[in-house]
C-alpha atoms as a PDB file:
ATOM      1  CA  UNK A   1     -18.010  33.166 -12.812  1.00  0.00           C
ATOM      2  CA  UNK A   2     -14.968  31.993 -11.256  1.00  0.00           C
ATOM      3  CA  UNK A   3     -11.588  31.676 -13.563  1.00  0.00           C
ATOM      4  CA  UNK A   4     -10.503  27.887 -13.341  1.00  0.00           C
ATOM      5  CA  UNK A   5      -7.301  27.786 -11.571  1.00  0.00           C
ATOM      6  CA  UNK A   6      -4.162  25.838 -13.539  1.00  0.00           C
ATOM      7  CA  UNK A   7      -3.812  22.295 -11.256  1.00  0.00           C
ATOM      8  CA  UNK A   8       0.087  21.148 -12.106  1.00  0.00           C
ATOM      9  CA  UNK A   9       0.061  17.227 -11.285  1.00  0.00           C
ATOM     10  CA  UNK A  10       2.989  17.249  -9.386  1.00  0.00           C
ATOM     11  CA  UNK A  11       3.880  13.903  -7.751  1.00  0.00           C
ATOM     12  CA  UNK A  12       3.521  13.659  -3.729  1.00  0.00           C
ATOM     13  CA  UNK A  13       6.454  12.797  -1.582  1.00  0.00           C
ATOM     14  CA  UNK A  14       6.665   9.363   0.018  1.00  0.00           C
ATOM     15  CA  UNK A  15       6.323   8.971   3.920  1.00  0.00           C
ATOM     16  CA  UNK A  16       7.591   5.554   4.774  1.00  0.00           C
ATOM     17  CA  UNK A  17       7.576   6.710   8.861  1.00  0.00           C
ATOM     18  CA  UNK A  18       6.698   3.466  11.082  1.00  0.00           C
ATOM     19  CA  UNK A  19       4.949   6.116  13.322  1.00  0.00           C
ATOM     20  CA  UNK A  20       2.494   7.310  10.679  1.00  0.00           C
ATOM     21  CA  UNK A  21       1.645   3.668   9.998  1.00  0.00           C
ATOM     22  CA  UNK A  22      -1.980   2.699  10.852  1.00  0.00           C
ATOM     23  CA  UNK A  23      -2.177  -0.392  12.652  1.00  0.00           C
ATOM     24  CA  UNK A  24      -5.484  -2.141  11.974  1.00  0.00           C
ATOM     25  CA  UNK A  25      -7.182  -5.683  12.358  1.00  0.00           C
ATOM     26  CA  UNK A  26      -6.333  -6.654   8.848  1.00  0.00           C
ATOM     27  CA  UNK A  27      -2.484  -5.430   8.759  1.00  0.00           C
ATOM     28  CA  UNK A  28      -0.879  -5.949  12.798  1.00  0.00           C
ATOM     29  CA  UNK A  29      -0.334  -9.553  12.087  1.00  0.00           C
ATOM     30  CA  UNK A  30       1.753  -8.725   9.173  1.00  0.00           C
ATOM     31  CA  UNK A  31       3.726  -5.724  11.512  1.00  0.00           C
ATOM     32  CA  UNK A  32       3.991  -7.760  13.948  1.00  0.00           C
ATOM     33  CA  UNK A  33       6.005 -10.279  12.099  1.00  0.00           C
ATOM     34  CA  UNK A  34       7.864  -7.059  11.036  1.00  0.00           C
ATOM     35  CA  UNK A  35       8.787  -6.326  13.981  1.00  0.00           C
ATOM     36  CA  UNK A  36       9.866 -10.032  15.515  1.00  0.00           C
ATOM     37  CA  UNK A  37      12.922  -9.824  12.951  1.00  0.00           C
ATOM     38  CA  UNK A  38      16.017 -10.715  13.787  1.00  0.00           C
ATOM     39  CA  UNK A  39      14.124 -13.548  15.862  1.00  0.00           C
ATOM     40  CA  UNK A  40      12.175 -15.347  12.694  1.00  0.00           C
ATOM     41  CA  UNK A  41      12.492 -18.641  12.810  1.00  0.00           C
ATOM     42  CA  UNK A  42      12.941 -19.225   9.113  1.00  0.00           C
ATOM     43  CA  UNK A  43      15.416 -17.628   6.553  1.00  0.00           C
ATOM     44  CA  UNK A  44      12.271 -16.198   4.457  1.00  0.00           C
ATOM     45  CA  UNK A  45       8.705 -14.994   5.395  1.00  0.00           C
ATOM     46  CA  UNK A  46       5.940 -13.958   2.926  1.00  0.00           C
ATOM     47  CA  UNK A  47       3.258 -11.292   3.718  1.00  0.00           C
ATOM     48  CA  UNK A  48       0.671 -10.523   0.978  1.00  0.00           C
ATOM     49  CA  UNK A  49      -2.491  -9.144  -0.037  1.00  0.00           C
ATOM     50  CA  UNK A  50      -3.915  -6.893  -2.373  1.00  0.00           C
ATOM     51  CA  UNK A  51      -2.776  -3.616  -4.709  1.00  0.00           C
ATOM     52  CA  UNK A  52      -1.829  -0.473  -2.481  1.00  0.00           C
ATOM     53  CA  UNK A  53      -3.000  -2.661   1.136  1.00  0.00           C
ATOM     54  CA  UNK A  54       0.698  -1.426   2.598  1.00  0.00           C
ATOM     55  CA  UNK A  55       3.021  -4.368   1.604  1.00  0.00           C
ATOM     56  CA  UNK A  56       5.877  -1.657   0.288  1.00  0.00           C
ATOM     57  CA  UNK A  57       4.625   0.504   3.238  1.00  0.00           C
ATOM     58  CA  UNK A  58       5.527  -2.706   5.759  1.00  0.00           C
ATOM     59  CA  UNK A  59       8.648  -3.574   3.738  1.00  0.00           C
ATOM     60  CA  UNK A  60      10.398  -0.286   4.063  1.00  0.00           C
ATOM     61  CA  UNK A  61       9.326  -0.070   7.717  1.00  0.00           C
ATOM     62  CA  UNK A  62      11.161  -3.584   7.631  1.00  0.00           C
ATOM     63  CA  UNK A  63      14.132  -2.402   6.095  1.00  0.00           C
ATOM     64  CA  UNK A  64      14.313   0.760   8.342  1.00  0.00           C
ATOM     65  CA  UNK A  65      14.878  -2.390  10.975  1.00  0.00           C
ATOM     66  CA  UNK A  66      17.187  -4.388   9.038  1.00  0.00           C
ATOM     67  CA  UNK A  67      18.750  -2.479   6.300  1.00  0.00           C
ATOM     68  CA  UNK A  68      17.385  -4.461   3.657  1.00  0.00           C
ATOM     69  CA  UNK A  69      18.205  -4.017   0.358  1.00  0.00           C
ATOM     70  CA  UNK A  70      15.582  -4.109  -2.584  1.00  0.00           C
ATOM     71  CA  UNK A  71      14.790  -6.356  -5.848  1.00  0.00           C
ATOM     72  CA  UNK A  72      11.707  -6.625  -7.906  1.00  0.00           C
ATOM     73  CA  UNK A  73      11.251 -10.212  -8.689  1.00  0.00           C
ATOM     74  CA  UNK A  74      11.971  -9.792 -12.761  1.00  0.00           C
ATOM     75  CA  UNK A  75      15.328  -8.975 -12.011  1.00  0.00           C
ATOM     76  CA  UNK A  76      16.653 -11.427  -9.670  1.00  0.00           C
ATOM     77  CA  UNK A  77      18.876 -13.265 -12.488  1.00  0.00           C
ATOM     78  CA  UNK A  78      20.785 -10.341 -12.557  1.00  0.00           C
ATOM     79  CA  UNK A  79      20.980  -9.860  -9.216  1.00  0.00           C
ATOM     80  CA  UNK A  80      24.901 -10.312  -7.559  1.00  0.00           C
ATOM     81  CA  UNK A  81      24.304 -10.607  -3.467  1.00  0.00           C
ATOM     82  CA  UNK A  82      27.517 -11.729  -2.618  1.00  0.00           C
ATOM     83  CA  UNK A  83      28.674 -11.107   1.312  1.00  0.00           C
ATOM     84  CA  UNK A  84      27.768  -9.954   4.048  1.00  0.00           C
ATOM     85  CA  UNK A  85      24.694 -11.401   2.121  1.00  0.00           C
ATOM     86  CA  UNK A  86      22.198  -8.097   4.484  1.00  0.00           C
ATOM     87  CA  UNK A  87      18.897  -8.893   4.959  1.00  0.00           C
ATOM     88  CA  UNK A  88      16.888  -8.914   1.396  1.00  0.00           C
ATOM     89  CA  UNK A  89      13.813  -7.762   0.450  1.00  0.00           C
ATOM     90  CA  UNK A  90      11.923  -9.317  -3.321  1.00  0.00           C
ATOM     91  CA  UNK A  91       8.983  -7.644  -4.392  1.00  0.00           C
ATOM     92  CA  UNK A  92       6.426  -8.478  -6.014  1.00  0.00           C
ATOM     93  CA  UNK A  93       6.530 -12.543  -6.693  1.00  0.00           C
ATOM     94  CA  UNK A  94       3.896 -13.547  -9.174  1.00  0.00           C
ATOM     95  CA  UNK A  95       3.244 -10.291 -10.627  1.00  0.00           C
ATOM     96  CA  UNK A  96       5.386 -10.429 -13.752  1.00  0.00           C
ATOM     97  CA  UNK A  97       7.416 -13.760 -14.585  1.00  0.00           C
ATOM     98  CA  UNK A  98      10.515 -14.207 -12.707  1.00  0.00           C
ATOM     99  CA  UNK A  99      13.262 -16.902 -12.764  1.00  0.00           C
ATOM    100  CA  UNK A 100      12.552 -19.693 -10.419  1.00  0.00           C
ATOM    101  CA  UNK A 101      15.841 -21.207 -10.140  1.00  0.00           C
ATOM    102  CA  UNK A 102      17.248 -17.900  -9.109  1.00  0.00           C
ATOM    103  CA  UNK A 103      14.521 -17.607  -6.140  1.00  0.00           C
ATOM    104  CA  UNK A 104      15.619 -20.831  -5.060  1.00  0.00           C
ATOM    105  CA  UNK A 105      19.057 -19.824  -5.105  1.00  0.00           C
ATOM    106  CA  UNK A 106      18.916 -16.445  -2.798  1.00  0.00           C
ATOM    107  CA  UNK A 107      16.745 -18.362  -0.800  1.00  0.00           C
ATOM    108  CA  UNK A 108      19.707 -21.276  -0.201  1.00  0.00           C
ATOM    109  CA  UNK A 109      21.972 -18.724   0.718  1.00  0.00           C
ATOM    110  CA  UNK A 110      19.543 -16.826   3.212  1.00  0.00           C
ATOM    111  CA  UNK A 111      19.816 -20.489   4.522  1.00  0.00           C
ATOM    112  CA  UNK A 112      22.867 -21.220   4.581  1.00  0.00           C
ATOM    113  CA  UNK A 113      24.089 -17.716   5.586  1.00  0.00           C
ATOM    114  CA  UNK A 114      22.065 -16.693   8.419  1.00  0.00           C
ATOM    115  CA  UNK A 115      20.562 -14.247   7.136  1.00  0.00           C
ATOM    116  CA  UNK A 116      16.873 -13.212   5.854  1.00  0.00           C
ATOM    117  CA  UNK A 117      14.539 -12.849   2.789  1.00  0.00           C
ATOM    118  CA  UNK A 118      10.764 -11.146   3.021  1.00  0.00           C
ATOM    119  CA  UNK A 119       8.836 -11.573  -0.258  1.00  0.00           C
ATOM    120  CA  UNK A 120       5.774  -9.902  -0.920  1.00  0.00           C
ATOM    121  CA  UNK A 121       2.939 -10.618  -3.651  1.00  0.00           C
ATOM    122  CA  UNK A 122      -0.172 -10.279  -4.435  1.00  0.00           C
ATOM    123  CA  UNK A 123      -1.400 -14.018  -3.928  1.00  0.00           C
ATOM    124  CA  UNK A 124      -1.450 -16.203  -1.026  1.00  0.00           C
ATOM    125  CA  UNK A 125       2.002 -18.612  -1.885  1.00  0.00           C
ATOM    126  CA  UNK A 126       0.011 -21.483  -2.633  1.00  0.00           C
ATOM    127  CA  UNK A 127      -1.851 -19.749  -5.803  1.00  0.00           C
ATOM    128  CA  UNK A 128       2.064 -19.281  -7.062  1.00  0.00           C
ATOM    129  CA  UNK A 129       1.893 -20.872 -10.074  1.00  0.00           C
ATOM    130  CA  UNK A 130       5.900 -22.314  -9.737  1.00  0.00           C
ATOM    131  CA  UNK A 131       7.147 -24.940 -12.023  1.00  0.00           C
ATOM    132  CA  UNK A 132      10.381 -25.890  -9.737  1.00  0.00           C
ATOM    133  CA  UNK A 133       8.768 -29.116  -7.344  1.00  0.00           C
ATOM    134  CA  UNK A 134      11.923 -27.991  -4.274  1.00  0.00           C
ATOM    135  CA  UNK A 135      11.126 -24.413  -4.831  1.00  0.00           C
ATOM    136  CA  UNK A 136       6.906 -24.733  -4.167  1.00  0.00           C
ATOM    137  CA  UNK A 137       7.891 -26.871  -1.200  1.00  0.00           C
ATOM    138  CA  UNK A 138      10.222 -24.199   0.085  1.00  0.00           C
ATOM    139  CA  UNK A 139       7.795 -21.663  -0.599  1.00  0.00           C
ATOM    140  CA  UNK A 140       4.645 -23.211   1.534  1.00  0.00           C
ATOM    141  CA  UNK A 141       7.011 -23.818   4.988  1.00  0.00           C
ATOM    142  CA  UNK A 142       7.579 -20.249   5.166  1.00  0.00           C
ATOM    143  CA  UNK A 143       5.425 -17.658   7.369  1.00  0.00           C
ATOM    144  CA  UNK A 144       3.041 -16.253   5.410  1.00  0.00           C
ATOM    145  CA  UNK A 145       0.751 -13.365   6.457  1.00  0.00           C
ATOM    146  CA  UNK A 146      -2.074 -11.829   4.666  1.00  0.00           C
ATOM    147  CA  UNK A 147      -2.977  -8.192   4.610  1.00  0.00           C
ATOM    148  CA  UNK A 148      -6.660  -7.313   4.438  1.00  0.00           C
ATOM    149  CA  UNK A 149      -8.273  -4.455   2.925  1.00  0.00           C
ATOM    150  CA  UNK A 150      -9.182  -1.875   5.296  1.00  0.00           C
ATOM    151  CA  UNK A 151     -12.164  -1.737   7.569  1.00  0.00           C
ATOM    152  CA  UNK A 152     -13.947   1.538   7.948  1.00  0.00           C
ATOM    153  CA  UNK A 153     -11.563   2.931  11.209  1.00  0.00           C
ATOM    154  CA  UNK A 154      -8.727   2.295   8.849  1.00  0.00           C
ATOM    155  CA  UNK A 155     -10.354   4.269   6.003  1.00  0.00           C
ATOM    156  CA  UNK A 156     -11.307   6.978   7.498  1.00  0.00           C
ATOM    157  CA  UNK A 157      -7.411   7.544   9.099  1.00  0.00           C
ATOM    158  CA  UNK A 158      -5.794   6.963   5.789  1.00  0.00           C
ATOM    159  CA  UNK A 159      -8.457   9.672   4.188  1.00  0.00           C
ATOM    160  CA  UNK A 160      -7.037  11.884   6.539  1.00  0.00           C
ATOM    161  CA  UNK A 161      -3.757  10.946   5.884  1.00  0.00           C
ATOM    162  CA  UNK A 162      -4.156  11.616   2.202  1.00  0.00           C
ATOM    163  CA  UNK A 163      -5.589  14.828   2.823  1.00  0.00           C
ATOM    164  CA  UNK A 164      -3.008  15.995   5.086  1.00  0.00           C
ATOM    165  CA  UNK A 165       0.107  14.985   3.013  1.00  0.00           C
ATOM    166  CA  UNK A 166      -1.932  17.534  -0.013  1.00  0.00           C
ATOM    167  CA  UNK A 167      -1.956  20.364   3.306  1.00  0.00           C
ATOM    168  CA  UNK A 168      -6.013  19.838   3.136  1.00  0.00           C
ATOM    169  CA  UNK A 169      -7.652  19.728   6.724  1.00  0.00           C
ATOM    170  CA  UNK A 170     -11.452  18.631   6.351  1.00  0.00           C
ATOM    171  CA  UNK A 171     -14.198  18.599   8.891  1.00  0.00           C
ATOM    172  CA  UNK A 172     -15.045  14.525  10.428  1.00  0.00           C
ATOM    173  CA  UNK A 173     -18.405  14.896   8.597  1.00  0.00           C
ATOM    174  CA  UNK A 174     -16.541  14.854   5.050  1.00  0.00           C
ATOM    175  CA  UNK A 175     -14.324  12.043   6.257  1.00  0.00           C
ATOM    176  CA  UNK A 176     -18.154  10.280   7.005  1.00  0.00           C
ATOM    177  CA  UNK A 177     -19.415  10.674   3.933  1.00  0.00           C
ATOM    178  CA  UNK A 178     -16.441   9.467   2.134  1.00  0.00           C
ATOM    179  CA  UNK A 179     -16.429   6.237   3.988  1.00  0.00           C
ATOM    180  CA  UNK A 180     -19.737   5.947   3.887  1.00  0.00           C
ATOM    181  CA  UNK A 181     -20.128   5.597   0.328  1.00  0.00           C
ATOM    182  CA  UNK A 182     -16.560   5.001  -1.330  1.00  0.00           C
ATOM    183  CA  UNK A 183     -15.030   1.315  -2.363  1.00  0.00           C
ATOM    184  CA  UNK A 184     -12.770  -0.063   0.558  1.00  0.00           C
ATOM    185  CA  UNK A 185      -9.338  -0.113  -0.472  1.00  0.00           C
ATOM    186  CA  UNK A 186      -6.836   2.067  -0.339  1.00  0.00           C
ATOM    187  CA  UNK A 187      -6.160   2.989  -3.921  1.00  0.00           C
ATOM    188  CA  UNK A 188      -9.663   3.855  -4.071  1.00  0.00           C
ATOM    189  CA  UNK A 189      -8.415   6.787  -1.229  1.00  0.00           C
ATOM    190  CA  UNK A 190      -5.613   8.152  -3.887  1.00  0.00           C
ATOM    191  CA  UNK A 191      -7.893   8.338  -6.329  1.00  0.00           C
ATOM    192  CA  UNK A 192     -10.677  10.058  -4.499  1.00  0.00           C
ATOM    193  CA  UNK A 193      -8.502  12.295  -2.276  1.00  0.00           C
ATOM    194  CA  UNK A 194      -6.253  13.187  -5.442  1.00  0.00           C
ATOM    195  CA  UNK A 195      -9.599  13.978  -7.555  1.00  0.00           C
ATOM    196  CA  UNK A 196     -11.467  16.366  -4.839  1.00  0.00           C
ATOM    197  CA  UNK A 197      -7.648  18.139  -4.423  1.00  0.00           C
ATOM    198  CA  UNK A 198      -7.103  18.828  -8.133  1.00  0.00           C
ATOM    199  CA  UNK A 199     -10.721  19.851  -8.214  1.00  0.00           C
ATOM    200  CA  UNK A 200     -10.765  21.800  -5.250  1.00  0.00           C
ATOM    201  CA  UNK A 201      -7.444  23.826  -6.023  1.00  0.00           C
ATOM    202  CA  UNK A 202      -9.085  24.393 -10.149  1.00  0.00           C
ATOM    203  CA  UNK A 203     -12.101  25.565  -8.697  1.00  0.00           C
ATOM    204  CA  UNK A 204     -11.205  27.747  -5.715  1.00  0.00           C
ATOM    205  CA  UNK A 205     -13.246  26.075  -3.289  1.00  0.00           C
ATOM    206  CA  UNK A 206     -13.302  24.032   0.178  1.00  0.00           C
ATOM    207  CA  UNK A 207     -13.634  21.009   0.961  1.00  0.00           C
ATOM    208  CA  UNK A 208     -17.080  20.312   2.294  1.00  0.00           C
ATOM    209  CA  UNK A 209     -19.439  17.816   2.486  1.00  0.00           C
ATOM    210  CA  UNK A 210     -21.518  19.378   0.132  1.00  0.00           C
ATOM    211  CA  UNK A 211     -18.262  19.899  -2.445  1.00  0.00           C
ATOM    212  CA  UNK A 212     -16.811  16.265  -1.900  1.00  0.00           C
ATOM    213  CA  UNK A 213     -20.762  14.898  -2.823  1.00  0.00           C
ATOM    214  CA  UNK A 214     -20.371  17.261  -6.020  1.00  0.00           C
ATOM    215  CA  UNK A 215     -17.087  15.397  -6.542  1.00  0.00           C
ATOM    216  CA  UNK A 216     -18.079  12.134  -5.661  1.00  0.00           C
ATOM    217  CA  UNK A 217     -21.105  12.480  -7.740  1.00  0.00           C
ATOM    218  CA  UNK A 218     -18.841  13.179 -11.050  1.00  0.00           C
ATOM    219  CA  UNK A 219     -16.494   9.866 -10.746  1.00  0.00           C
ATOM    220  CA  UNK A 220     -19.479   7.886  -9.900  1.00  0.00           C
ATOM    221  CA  UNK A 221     -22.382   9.167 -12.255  1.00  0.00           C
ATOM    222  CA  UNK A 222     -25.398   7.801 -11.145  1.00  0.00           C
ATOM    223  CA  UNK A 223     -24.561   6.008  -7.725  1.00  0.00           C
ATOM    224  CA  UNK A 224     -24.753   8.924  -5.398  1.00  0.00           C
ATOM    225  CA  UNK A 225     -28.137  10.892  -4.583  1.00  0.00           C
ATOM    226  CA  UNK A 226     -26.565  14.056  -4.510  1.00  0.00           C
ATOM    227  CA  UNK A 227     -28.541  15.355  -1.641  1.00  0.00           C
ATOM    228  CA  UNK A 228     -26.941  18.032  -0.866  1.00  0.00           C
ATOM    229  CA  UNK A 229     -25.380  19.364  -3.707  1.00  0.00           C
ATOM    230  CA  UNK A 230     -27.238  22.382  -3.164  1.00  0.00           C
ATOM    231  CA  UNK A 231     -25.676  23.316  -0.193  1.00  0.00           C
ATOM    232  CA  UNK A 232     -23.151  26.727  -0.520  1.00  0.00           C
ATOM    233  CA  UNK A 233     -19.833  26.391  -1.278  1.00  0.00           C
ATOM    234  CA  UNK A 234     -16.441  29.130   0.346  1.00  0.00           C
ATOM    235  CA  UNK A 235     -13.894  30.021  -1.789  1.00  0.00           C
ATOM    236  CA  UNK A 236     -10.989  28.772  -0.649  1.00  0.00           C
END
C-alpha cells in the first residue's frame, strides 16, 4: 500500500498575460472593447457577467493598456483621485453596498477630465438596484458588455491552462472527459483541476482518464458511471 504523500495548499501565482488570454464567442466582445481604449466614446464602460468568467482577467489586461489604477466599489468614499485623474478601474458594483453619490462623483470627473472609468459587476446595469435617479440614468448610457460562460472550446483550453500553471501535462482524452461531464464555468475548472492535483500529488499517481473518473466520481457521488475506474493506474 502506497504511503499518502503530505499535499501543502500553497496558493498559485497569478498570470494576468493578454497572450495567455483565451478569446472565445462569449468574452471577444468584451476584449474588444478592451482594446478600442483610448478611442471609447464615453468616459465609463461596463462589462459583466458571472463569478470567475474573466472580468479581473480583462481588467488587468485593460490596465496593462492604460495604467489603471484599482478600487473595489465599498471603498470608493474613501477614495482621493485627485490629478492627473489616470484611467480608473471599480470593481465589483453591486456586490457589496457601495456609496452612490461617490460613483456619481468619479464618474463627473472622468467627464469632465477626459479621462476613463471601466466598472465591472456581476449584473447587467439595469438589475443595479441604485437609489440616486441621475446616477441610474448615467449608468444605462454607458457601453455595457456581457461575458458568457464558456462554451466547450473554451473549457477545454482553460483545463489545460489550469493544469499547466500546477506543471501537470495530461493526454486530450482526459481533457474530453472533463468537459464532457463537468459544470461549465470556470470556477468549476479550479475546483476540479485543484482537486485531481492535490489528489494526484497525495496519492502518487498520473493523471489519466481512468484516475480523473476516480476523482470526478468522489466530488460528484452518484452522477458519474465510473466506467472505467478499473482501468490501471502509474505512479507518478
Amino acid at each position: 500500500m502506497k504511503e499518502a504523500q503530505l499535499v501543502l495548499d500553497l496558493p498559485l501565482p497569478r498570470c494576468w498575460d493578454e497572450a495567455d488570454f483565451f478569446v472565445t464567442p462569449g468574452n471577444e466582445q468584451a476584449l474588444r472593447l478592451m482594446a478600442s481604449w483610448p478611442d471609447w466614446q464615453s468616459p465609463a464602460v461596463i462589462v459583466f457577467g458571472p463569478p470567475q468568467c474573466g472580468k479581473t482577467y480583462l481588467a488587468k489586461i485593460w490596465q496593462n493598456r492604460s495604467n489603471a489604477s484599482f478600487v473595489e466599489a465599498p471603498r470608493l468614499a474613501a477614495h482621493v483621485w485627485s490629478e492627473p485623474y489616470g484611467p480608473l478601474i471599480v470593481e465589483d458594483i453591486g456586490a457589496e453596498p457601495f456609496d452612490e453619490t461617490a460613483l456619481f462623483h468619479h464618474l463627473n470627473l472622468a467627464r469632465e477630465h477626459g479621462s476613463s472609468i471601466l466598472l465591472t459587476s456581476e449584473t447587467a446595469p439595469g438589475l443595479w438596484n441604485l437609489a440616486l435617479p441621475d446616477l441610474r440614468s448615467r449608468v444605462r448610457s454607458y457601453p455595457a458588455v456581457e461575458i458568457r460562460q464558456p462554451g466547450g472550446e473554451h473549457l477545454a483550453a482553460l483545463l489545460v491552462k489550469h493544469f499547466a500553471d500546477r506543471q501537470i501535462e495530461v493526454a486530450p482524452d482526459v481533457i474530453s472527459y472533463l468537459v464532457a461531464r463537468m459544470e461549465r464555468s470556470m470556477p468549476a475548472v479550479e475546483r476540479l483541476v485543484s482537486a485531481i492535483d492535490k489528489l494526484a500529488l497525495s496519492e502518487r499517481r498520473k493523471v489519466t482518464r481512468a484516475f480523473v473518473a476516480k476523482v470526478f466520481k468522489e466530488l460528484f457521488a452518484g452522477k458519474e458511471d465510473g466506467a472505467d475506474d478499473d482501468e490501471s493506474e502509474g505512479d507518478i
